[in-house]
N, C-alpha and C. Protein backbone atom coordinates (compact mmCIF):
# COMPACT_ATOMS: atom_id res chain seq x y z
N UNK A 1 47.96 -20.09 -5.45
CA UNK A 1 46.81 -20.42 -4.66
C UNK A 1 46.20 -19.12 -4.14
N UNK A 2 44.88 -18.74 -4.17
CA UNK A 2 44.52 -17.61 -3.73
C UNK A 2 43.59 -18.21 -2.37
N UNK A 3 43.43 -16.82 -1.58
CA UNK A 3 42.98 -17.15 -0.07
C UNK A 3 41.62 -15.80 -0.54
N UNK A 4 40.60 -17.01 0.07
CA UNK A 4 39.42 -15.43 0.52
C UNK A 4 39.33 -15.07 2.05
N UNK A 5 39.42 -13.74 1.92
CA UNK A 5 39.21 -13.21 3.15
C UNK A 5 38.14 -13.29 3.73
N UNK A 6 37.79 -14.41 4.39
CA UNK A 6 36.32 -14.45 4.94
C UNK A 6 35.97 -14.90 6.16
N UNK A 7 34.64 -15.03 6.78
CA UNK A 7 34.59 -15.66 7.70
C UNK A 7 35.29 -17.38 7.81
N UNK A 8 35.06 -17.76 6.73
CA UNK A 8 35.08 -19.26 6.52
C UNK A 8 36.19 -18.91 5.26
N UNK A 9 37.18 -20.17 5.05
CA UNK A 9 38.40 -19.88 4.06
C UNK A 9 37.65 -21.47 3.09
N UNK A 10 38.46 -20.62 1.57
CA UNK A 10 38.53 -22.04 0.83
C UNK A 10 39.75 -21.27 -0.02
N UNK A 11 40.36 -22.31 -0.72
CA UNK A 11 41.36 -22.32 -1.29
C UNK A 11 41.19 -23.23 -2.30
N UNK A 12 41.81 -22.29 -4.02
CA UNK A 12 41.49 -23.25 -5.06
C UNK A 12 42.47 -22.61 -6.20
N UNK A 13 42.58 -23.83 -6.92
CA UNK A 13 43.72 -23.55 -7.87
C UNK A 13 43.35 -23.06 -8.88
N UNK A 14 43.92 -22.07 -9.28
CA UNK A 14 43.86 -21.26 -10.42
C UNK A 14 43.61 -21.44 -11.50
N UNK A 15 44.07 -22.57 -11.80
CA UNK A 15 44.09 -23.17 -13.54
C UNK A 15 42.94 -23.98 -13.79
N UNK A 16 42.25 -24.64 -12.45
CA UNK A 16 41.10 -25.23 -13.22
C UNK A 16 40.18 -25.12 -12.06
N UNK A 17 40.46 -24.13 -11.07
CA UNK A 17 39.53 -23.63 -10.06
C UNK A 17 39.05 -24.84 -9.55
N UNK A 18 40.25 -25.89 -9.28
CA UNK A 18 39.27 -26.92 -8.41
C UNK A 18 39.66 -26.54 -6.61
N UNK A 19 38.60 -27.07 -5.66
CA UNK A 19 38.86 -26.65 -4.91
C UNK A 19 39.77 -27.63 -3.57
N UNK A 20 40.43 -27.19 -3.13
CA UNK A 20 41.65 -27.44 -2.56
C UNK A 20 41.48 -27.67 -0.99
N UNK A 21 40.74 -26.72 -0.35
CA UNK A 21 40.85 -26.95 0.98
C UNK A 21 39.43 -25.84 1.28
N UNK A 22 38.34 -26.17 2.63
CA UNK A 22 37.40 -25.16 2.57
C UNK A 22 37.13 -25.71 4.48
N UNK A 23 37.20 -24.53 5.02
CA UNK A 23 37.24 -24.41 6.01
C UNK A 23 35.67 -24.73 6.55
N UNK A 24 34.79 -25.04 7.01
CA UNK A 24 33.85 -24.78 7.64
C UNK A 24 32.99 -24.88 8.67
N UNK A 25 34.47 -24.39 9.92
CA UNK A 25 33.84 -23.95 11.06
C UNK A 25 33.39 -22.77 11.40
N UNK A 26 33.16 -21.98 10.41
CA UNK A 26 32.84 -20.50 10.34
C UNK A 26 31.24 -20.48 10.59
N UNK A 27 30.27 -21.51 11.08
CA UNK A 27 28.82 -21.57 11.06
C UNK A 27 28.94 -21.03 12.84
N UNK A 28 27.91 -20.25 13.35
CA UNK A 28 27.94 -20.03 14.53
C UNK A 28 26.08 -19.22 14.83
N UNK A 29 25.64 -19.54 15.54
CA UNK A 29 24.46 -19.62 16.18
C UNK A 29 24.20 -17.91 15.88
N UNK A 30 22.82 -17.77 15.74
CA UNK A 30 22.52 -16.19 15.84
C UNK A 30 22.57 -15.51 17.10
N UNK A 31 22.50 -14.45 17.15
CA UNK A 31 22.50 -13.41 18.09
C UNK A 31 21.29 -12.40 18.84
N UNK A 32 20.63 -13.06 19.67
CA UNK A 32 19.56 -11.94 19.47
C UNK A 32 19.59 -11.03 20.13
N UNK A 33 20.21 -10.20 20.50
CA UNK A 33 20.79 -8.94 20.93
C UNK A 33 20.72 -8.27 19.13
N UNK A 34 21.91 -8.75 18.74
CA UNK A 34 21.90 -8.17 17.30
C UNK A 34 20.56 -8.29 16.42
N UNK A 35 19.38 -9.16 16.54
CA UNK A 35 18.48 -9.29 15.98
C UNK A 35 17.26 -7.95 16.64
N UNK A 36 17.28 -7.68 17.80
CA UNK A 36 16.52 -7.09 18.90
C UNK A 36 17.12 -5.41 17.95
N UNK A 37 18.79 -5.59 17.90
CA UNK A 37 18.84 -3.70 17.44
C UNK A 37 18.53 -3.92 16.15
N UNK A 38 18.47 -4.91 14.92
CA UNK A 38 18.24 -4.43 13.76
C UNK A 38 16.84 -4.39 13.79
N UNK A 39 16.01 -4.66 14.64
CA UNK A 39 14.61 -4.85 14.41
C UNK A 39 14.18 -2.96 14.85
N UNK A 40 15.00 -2.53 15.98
CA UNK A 40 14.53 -1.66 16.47
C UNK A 40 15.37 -1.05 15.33
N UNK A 41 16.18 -0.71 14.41
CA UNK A 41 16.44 0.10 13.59
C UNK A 41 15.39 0.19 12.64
N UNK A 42 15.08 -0.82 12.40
CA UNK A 42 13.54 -1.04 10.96
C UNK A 42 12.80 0.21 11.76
N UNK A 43 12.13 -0.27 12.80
CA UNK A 43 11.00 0.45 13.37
C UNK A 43 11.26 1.86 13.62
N UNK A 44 12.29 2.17 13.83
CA UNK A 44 13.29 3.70 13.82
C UNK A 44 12.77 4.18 12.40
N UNK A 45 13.29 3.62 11.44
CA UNK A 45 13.10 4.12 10.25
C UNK A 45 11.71 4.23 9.84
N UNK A 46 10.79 2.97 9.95
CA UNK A 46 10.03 3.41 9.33
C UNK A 46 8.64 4.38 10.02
N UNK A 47 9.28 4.74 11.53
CA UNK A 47 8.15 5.86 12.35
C UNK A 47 8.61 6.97 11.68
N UNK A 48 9.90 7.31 11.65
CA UNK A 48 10.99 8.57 10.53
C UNK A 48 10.00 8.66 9.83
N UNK A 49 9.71 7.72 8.53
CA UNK A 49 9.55 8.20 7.23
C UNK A 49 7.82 8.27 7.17
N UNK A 50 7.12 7.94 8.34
CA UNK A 50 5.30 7.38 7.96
C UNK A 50 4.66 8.20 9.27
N UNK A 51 5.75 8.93 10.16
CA UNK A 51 5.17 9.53 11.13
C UNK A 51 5.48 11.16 11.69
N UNK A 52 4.97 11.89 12.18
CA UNK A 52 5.07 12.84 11.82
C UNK A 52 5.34 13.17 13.88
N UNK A 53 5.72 12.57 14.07
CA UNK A 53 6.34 12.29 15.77
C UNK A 53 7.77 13.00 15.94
N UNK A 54 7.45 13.43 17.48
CA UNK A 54 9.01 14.36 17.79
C UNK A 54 10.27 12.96 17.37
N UNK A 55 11.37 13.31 17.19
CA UNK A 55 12.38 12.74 17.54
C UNK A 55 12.32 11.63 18.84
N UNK A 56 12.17 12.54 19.40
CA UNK A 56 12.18 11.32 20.81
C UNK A 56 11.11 10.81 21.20
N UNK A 57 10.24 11.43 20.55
CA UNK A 57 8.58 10.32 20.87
C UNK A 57 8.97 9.17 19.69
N UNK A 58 10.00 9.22 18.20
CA UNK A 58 10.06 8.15 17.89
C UNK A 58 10.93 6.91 18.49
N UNK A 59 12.01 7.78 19.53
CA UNK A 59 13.13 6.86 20.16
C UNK A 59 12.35 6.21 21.42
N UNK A 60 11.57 6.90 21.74
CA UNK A 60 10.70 6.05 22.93
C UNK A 60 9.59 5.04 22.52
N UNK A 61 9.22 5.06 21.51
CA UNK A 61 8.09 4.35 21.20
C UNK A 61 9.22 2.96 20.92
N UNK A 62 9.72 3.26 19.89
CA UNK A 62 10.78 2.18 19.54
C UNK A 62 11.79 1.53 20.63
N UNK A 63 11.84 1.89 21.44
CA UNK A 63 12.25 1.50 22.61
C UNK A 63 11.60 0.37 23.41
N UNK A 64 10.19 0.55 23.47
CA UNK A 64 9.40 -0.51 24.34
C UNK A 64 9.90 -1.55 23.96
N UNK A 65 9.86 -2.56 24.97
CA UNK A 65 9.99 -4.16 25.24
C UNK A 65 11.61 -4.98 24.36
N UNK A 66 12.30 -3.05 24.25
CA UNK A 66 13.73 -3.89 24.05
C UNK A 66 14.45 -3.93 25.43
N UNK A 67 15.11 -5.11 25.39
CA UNK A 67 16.14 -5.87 26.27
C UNK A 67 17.31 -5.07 26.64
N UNK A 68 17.49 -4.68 28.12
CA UNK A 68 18.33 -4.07 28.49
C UNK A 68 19.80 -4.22 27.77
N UNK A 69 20.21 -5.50 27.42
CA UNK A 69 21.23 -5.80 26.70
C UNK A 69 21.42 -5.38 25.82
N UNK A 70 20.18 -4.98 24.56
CA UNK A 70 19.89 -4.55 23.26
C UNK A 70 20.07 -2.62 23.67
N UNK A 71 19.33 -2.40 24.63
CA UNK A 71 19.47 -0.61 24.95
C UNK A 71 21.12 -0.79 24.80
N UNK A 72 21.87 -1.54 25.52
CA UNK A 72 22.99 -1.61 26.00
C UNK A 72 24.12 -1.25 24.74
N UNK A 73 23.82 -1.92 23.84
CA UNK A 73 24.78 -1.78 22.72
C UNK A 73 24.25 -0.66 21.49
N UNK A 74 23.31 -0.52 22.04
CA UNK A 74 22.85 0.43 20.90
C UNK A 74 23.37 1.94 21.22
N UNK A 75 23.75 2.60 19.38
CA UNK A 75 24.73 3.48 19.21
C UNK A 75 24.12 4.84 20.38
N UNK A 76 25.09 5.96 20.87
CA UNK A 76 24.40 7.08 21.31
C UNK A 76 23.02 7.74 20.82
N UNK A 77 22.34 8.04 21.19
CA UNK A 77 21.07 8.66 21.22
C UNK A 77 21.39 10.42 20.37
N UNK A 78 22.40 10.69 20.32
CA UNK A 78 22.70 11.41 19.34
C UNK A 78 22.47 11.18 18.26
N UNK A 79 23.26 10.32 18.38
CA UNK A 79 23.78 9.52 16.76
C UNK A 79 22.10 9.37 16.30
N UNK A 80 21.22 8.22 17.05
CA UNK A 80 20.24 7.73 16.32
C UNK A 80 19.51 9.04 16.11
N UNK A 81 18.99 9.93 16.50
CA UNK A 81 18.35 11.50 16.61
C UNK A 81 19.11 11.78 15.40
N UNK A 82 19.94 11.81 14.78
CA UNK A 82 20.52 12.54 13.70
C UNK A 82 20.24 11.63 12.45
N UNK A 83 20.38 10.36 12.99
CA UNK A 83 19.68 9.37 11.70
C UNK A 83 18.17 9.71 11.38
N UNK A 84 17.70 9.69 12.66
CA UNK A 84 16.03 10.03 12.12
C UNK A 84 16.10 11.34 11.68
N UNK A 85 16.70 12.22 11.90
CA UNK A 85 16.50 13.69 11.41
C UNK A 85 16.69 13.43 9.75
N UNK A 86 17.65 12.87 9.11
CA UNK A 86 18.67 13.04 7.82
C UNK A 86 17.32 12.01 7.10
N UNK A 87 16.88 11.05 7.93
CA UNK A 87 15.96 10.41 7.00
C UNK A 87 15.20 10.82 6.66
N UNK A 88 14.28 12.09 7.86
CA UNK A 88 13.29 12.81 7.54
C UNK A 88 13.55 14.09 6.48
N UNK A 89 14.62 14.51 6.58
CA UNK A 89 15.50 15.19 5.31
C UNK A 89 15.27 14.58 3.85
N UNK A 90 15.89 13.63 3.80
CA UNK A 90 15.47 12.65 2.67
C UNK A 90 14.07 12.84 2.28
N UNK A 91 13.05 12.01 2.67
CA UNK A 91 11.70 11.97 2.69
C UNK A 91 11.08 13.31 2.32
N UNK A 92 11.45 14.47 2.82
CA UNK A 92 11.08 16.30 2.58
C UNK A 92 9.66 15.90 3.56
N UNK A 93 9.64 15.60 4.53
CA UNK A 93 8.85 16.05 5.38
C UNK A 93 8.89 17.12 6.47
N UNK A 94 7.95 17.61 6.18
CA UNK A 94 7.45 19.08 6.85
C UNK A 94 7.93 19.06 8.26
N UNK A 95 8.19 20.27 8.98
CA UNK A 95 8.65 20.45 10.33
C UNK A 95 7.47 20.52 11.04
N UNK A 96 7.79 19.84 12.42
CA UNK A 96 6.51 20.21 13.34
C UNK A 96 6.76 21.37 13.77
N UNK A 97 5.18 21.74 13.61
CA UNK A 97 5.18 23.86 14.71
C UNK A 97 5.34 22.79 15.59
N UNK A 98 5.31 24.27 16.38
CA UNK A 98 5.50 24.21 18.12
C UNK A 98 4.89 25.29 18.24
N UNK A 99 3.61 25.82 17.66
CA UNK A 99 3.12 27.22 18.35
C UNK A 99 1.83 27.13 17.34
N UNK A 100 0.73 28.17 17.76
CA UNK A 100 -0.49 28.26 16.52
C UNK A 100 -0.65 28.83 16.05
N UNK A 101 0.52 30.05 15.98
CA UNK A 101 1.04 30.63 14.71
C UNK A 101 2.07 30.14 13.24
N UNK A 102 1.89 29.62 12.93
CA UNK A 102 2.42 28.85 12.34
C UNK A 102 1.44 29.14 10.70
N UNK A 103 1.92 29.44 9.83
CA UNK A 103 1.04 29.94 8.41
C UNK A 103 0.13 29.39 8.13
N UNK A 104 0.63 27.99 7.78
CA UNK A 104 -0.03 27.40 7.08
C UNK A 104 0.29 25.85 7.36
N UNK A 105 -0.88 24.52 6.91
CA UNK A 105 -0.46 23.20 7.22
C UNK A 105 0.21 22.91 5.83
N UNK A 106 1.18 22.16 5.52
CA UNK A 106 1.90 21.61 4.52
C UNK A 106 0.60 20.83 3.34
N UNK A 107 0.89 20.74 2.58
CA UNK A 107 -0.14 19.99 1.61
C UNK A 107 0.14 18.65 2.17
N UNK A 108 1.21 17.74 2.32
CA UNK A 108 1.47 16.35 2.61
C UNK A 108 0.39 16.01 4.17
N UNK A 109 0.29 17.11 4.80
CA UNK A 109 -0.64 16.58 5.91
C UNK A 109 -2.17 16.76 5.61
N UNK A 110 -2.56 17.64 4.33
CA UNK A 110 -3.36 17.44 4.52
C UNK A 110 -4.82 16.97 3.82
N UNK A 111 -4.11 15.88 3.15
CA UNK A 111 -4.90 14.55 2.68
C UNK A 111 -4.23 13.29 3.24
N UNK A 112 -5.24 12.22 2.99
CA UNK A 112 -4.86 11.17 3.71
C UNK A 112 -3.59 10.43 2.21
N UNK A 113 -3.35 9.09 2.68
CA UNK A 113 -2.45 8.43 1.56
C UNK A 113 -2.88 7.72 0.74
N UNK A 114 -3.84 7.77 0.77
CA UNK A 114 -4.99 7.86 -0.84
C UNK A 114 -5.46 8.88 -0.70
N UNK A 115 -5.19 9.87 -0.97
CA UNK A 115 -5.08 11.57 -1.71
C UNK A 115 -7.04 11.86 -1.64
N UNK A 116 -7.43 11.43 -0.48
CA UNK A 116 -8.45 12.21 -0.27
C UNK A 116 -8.36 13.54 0.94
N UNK A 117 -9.37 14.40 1.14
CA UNK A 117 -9.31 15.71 1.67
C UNK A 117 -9.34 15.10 3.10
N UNK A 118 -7.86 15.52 4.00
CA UNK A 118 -8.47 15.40 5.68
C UNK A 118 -8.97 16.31 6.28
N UNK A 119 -7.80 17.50 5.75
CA UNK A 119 -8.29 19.20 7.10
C UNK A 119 -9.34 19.55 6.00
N UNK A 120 -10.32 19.57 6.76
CA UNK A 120 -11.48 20.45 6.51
C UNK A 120 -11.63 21.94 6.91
N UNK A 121 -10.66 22.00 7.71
CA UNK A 121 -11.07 23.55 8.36
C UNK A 121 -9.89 24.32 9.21
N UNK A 122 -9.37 25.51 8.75
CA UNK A 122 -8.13 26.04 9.53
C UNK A 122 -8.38 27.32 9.29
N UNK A 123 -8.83 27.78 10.60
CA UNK A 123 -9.03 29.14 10.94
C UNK A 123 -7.81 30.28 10.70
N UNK A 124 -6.99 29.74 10.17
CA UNK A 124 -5.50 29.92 10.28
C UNK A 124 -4.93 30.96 11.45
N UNK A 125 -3.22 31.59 11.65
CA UNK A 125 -2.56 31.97 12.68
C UNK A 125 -3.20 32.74 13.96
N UNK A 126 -2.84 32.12 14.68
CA UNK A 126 -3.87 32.90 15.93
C UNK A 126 -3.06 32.49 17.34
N UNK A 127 -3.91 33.01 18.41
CA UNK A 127 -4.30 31.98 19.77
C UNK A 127 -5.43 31.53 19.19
N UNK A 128 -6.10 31.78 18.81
CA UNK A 128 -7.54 31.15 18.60
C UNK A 128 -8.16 30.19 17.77
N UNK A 129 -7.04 29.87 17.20
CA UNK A 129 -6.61 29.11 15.96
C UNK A 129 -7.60 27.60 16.00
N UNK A 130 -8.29 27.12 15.32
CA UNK A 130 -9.28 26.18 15.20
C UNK A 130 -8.95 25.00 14.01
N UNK A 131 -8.21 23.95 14.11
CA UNK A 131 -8.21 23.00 13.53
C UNK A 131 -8.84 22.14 13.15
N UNK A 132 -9.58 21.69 12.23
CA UNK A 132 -10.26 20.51 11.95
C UNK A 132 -10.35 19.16 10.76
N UNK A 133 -9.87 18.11 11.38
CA UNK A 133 -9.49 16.83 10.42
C UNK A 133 -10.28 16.13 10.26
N UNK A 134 -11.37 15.47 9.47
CA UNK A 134 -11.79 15.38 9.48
C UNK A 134 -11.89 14.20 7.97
N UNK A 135 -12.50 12.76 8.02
CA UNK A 135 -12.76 12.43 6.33
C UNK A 135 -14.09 12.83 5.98
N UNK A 136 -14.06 12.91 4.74
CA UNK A 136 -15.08 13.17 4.00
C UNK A 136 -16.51 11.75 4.28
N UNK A 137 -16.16 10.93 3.92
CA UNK A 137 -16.84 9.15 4.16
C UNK A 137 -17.53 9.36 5.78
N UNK A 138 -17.22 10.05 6.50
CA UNK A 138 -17.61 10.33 7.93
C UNK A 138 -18.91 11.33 7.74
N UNK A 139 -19.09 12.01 6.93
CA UNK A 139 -20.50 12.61 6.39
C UNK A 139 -21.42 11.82 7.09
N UNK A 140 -21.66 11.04 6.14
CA UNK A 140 -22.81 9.79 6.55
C UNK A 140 -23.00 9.29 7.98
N UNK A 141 -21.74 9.14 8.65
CA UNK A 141 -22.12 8.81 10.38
C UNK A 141 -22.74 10.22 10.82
N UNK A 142 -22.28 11.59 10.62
CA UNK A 142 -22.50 12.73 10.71
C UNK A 142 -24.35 12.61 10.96
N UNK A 143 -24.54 11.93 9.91
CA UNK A 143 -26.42 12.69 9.46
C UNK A 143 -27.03 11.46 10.48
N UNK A 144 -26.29 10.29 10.85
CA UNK A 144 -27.59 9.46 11.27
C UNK A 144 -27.25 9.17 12.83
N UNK A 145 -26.33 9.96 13.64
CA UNK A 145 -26.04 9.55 15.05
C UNK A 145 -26.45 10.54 15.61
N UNK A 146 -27.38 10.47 16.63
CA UNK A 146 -28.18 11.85 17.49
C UNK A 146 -27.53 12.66 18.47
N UNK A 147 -26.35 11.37 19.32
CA UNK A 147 -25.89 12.26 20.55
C UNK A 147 -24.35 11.92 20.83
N UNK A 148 -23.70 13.15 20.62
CA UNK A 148 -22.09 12.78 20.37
C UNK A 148 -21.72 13.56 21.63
N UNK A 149 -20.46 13.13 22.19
CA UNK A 149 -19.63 12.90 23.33
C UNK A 149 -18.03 13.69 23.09
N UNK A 150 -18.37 14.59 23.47
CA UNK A 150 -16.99 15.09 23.27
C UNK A 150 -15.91 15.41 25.05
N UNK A 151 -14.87 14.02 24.48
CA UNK A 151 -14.08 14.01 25.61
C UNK A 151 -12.78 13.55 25.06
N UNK A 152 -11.98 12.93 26.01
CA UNK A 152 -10.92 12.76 25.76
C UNK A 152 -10.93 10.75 25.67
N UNK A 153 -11.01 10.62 24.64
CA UNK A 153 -10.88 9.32 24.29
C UNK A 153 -10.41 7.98 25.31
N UNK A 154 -12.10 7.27 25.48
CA UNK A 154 -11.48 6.20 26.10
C UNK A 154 -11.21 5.01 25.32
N UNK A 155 -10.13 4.15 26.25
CA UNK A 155 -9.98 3.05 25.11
C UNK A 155 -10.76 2.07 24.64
N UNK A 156 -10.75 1.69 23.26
CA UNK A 156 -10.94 0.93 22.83
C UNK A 156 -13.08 1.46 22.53
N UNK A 157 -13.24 2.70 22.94
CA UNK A 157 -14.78 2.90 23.06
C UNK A 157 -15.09 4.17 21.84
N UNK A 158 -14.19 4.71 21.28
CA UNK A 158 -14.22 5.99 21.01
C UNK A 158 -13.93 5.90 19.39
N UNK A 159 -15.39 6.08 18.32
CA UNK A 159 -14.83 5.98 17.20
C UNK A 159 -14.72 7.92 16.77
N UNK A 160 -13.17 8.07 16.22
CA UNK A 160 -13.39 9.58 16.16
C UNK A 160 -13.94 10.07 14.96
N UNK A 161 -15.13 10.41 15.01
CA UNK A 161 -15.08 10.98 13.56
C UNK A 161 -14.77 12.46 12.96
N UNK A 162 -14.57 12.76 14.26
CA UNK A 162 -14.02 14.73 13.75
C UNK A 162 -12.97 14.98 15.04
N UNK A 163 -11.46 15.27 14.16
CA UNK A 163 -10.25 15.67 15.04
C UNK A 163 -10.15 16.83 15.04
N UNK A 164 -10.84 17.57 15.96
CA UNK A 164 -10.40 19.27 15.59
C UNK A 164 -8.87 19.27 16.92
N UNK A 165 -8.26 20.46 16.74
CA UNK A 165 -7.45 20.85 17.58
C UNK A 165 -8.05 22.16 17.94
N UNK A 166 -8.31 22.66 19.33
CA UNK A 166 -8.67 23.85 19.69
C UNK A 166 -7.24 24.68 20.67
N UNK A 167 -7.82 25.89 20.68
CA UNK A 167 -6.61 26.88 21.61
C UNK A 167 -7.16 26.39 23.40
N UNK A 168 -8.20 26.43 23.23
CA UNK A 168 -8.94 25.83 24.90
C UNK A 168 -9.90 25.24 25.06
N UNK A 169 -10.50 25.43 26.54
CA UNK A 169 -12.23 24.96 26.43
C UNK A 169 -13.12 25.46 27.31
N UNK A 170 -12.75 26.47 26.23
CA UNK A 170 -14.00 28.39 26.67
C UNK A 170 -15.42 27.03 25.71
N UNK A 171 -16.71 27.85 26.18
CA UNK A 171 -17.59 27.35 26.03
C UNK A 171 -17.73 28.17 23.83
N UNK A 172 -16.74 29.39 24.82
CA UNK A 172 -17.18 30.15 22.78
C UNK A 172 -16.33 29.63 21.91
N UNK A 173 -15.36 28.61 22.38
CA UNK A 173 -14.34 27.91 21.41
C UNK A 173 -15.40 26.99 21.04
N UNK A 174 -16.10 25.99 22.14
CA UNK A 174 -16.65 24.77 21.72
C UNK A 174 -17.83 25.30 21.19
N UNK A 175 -18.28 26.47 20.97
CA UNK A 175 -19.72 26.80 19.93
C UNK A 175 -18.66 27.23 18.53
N UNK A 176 -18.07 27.53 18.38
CA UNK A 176 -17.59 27.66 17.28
C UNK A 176 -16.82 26.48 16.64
N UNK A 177 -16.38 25.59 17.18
CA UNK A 177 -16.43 23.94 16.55
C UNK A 177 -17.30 23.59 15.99
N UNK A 178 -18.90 23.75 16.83
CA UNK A 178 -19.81 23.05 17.00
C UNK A 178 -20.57 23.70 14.86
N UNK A 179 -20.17 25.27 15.45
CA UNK A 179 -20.91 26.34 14.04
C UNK A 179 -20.35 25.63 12.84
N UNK A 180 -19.04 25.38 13.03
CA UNK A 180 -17.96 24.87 11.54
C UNK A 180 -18.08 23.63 11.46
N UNK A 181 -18.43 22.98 12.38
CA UNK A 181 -19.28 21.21 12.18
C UNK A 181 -20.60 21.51 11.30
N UNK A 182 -21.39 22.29 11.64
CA UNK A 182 -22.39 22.05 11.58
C UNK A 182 -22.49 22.71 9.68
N UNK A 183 -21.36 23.68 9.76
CA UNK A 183 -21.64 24.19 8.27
C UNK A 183 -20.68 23.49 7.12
N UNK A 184 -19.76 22.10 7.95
CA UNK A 184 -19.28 21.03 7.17
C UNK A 184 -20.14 20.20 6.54
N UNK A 185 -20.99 20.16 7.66
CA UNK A 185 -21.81 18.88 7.27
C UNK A 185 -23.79 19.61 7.63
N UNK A 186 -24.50 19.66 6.53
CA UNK A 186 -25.20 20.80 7.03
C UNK A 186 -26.26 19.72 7.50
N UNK A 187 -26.25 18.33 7.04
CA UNK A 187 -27.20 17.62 7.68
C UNK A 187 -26.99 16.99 9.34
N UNK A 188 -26.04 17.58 10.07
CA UNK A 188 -25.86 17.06 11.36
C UNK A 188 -26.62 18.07 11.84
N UNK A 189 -27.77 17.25 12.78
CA UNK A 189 -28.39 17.20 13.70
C UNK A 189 -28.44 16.86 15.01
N UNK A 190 -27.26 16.80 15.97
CA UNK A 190 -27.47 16.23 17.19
C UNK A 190 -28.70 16.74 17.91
N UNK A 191 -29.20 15.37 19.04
CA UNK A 191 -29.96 15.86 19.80
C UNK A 191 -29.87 16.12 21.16
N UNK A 192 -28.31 15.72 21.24
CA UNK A 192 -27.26 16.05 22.90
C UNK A 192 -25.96 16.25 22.07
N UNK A 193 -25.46 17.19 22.84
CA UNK A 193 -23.66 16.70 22.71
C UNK A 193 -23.75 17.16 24.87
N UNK A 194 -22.16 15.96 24.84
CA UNK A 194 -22.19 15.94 25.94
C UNK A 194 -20.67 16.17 26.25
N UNK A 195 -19.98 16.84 27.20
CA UNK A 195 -18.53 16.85 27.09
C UNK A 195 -18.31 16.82 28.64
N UNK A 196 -16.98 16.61 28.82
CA UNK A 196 -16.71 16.14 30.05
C UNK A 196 -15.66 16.70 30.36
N UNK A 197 -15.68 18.52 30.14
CA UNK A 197 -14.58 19.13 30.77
C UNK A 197 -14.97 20.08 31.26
């Protein structure tokens, strides 16, 4: 007679595999504690592999609206930091600078995921260093909107159509945005820009 090692047992005879005896009180209700950490593992993984976020800006994001019970059992914060690291290993995604010296942007950042052109513009290593992301399809809003607003994004009001990153906000930083906007796209014409710093 053979035994399976399982949650639930059955037992059956060898010679014509009929079955003999089958346990089945092994059914037991789900867990949602355990449902709460495998969900937050998905979301772990897939900010790792689709986002280009510190370590712990991905452990905090993934964190919201889990259940103290669920924080509770979940492995050290080491541990998960080393999972997202090894995944991002896997994947060969690029390291974040931390400075604006930094050479060069990686090719993977800089088209979108349909392999059109984002950075339009990198003054490259500096303090003075001038970033700009920008899609191509955004041309067209470019030529026909008169008076653009440059601030810090309110919600739900703010469509962006040009992400530059600047070193500050000297007035000769924001004319030299304004020069490399204007020689992106040679039909922009504003008839205000307005900023609020």
């Amino acid at each position: 007679m053979n035994t399976c090692n399982d949650e639930g047992r059955v037992h059956t005879n060898c010679i014509n595999t009929a079955l003999l005896y089958e346990n089945d009180n092994h059914y037991h209700n789900g867990n949602a504690v355990s449902i709460e950490i495998r969900i937050f593992e998905e979301k772990v993984r897939d900010r790792a592999t689709n986002s280009n976020e510190t370590t712990q800006t991905v452990i905090d994001n993934c964190l919201t609206n889990l259940s103290d019970h669920a924080v509770a059992r979940l492995p050290g914060f080491k541990h998960i930091k080393r999972n997202i690291q090894k995944q991002r290993g896997q994947n060969n995604l690029p390291k974040i600078p931390h400075d604006k010296t930094f050479d060069r942007i990686p090719d993977q950042l800089t088209t979108t995921k349909r392999n059109t052109a984002f950075l339009q513009y990198d003054s490259g290593p500096g303090n003075d260093r001038i970033i700009i992301f920008h899609h191509l399809n955004n041309y067209n809003f470019l030529k026909i909107v008169n008076n653009y607003y440059l601030m810090e994004p309110l919600r739900n009001a703010v469509l962006p159509v040009i992400f530059a990153l600047l070193p500050n906000k000297t007035e000769q930083t924001y004319r030299r945005l304004i020069d490399k906007a204007s020689e992106l796209c040679p039909l922009w014409n504003p008839k205000y820009i307005m900023m609020d710093y």
